[in-house]
Structure formats: C-alpha cells, structure tokens
PDB file of N, CA and C in Angstrom:
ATOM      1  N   UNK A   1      63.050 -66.845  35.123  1.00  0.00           N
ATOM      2  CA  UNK A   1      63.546 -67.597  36.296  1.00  0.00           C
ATOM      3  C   UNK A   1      63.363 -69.106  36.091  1.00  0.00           C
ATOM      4  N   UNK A   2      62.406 -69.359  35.275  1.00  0.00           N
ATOM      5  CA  UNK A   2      61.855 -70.847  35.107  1.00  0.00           C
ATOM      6  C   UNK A   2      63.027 -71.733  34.272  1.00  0.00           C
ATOM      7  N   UNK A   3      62.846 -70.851  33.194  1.00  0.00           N
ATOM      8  CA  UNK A   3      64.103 -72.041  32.289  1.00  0.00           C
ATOM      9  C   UNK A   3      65.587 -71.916  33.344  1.00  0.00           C
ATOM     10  N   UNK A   4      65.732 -70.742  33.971  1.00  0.00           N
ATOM     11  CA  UNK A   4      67.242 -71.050  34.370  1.00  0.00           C
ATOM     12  C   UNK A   4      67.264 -71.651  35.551  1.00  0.00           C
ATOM     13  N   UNK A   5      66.325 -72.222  36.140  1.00  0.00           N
ATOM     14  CA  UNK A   5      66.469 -73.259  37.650  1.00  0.00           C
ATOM     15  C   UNK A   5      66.111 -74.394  36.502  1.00  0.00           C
ATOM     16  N   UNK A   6      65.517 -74.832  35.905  1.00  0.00           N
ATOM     17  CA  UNK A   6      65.841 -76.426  34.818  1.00  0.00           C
ATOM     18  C   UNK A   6      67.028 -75.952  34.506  1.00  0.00           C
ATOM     19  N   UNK A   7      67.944 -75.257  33.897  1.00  0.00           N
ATOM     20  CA  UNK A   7      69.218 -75.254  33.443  1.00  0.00           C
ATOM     21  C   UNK A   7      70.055 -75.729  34.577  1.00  0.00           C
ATOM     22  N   UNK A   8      69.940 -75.264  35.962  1.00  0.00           N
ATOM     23  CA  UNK A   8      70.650 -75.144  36.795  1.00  0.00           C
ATOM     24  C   UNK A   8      70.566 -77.034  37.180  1.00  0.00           C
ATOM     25  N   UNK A   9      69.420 -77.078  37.495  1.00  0.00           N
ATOM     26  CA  UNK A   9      69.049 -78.552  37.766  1.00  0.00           C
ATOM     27  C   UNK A   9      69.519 -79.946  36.847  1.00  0.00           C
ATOM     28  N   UNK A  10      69.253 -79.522  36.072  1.00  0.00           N
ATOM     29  CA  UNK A  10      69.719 -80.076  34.911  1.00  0.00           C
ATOM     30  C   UNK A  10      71.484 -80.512  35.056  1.00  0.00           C
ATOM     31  N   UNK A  11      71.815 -79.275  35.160  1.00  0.00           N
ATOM     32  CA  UNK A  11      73.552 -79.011  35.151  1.00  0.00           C
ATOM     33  C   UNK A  11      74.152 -80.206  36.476  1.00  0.00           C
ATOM     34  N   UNK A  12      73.472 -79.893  37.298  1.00  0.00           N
ATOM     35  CA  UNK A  12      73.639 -80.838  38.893  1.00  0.00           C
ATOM     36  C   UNK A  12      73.283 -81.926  38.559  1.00  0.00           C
ATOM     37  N   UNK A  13      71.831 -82.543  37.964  1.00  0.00           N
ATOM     38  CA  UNK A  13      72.293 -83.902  37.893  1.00  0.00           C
ATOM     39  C   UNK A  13      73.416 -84.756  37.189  1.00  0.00           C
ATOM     40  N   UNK A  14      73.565 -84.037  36.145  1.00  0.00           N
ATOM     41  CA  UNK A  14      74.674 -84.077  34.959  1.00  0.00           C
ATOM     42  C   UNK A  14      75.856 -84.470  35.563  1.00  0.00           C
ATOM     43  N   UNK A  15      76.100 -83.143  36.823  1.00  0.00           N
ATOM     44  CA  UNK A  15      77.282 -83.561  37.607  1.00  0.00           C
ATOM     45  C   UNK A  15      77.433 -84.593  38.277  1.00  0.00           C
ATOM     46  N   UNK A  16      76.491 -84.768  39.326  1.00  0.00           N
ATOM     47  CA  UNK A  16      76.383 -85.914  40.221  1.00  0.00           C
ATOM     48  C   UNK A  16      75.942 -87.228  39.620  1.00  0.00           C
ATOM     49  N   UNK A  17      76.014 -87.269  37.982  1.00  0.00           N
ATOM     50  CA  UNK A  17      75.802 -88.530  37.770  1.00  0.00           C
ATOM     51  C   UNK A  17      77.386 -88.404  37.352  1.00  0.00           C
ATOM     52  N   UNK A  18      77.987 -87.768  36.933  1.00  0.00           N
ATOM     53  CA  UNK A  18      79.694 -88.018  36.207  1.00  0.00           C
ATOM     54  C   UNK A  18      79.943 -88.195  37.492  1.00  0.00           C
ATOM     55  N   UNK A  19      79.761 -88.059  38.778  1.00  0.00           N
ATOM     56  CA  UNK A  19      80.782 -88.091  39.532  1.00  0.00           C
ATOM     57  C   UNK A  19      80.688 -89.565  40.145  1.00  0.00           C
ATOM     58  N   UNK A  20      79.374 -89.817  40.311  1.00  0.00           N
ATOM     59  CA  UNK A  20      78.931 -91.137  40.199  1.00  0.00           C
ATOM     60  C   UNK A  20      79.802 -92.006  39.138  1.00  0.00           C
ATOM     61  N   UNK A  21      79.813 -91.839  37.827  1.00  0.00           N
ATOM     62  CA  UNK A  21      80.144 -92.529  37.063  1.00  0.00           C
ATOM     63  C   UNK A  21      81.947 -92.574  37.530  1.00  0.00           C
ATOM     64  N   UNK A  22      82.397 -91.759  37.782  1.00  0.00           N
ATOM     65  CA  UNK A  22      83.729 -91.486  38.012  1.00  0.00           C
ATOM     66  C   UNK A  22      84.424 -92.262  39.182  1.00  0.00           C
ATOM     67  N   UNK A  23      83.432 -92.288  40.154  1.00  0.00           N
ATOM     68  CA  UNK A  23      83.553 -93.412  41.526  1.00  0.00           C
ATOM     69  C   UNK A  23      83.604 -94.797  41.301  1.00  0.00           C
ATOM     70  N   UNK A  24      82.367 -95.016  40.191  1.00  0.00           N
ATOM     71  CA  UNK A  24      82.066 -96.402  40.428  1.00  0.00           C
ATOM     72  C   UNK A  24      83.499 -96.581  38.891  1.00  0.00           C
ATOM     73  N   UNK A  25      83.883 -96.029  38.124  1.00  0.00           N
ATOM     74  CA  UNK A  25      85.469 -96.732  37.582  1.00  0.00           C
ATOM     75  C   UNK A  25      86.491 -96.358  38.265  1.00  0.00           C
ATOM     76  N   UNK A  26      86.989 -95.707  39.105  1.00  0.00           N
ATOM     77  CA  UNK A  26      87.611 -95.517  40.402  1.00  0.00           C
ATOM     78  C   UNK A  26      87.436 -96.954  40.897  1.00  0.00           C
ATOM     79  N   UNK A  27      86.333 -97.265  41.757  1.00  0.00           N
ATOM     80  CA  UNK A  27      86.254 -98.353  42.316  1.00  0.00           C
ATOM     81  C   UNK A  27      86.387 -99.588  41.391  1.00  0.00           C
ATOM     82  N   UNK A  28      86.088-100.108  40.742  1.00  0.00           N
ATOM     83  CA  UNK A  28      86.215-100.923  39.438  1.00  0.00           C
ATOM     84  C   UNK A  28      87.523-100.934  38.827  1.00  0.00           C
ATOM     85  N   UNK A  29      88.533-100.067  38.404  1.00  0.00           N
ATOM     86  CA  UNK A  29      89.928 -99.919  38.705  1.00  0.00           C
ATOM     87  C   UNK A  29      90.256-100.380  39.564  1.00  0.00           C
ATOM     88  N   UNK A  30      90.309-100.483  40.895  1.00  0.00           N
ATOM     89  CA  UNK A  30      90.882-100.664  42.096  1.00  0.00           C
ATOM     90  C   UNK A  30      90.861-102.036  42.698  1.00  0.00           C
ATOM     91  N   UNK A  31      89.788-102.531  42.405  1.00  0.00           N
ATOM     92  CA  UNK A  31      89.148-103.926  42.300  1.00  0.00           C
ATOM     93  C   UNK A  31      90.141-104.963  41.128  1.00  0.00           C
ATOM     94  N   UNK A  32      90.310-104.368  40.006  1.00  0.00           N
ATOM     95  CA  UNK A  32      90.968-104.989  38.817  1.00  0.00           C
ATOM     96  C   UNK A  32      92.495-105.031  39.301  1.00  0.00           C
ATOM     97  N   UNK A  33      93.012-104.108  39.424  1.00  0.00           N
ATOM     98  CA  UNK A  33      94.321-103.401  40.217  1.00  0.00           C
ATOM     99  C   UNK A  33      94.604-105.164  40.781  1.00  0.00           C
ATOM    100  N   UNK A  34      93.704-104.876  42.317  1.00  0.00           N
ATOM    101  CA  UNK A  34      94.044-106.148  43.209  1.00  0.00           C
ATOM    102  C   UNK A  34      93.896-107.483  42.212  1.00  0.00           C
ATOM    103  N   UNK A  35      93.092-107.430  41.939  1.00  0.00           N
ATOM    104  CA  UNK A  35      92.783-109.030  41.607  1.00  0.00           C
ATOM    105  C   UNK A  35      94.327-109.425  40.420  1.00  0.00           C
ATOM    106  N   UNK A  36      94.856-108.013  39.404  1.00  0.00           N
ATOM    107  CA  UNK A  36      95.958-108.646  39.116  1.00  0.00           C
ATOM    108  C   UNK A  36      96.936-109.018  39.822  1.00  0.00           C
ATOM    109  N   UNK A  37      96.973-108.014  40.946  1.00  0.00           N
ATOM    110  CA  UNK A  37      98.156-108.617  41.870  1.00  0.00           C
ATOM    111  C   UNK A  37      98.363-109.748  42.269  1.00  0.00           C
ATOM    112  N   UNK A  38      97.017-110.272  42.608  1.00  0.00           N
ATOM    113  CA  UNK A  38      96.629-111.414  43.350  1.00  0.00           C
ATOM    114  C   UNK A  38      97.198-112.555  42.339  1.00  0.00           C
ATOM    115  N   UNK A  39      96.876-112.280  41.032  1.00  0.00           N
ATOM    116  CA  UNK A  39      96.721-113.237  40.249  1.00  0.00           C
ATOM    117  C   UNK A  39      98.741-113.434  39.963  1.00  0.00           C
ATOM    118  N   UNK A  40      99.168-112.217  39.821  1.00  0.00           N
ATOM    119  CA  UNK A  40     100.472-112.114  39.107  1.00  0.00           C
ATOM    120  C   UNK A  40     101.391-113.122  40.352  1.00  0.00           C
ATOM    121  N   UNK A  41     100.787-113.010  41.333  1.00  0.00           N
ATOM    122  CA  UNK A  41     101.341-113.862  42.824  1.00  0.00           C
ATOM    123  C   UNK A  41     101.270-114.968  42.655  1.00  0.00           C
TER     124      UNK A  41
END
C-alpha cells in the first residue's frame, strides 16, 4: 500500500505542476498576443 500512495502522490504533483506550467504559458501567450497587437497599431 506504501509504495503505491507515493506513486499515486507523486503522479498528482507531476500533474498539478504541468498544469501549472501549462497556465502560466497560456497566460504568457496571451500577454505577448496583446502587446503585439498593441505594438503592430
């Protein structure tokens, strides 16, 4: 039971940091996005 709740745990932070990581270039994209617009104006 021991190693497979660290596996499990393990697996979740893994996720919730990609998804993290996935937001914050989402947001960072979106940011770049505008500022060309802004700029191409």
């Amino acid at each position: 039971m021991q190693p497979l709740m660290l596996v499990n745990t393990s697996v979740l932070v893994t996720v919730s940091v990609a998804n993290m990581a996935r937001i914050r270039a989402g947001a960072a994209t979106e940011v770049s996005v505008k500022l060309n617009i802004r700029s191409s104006r």
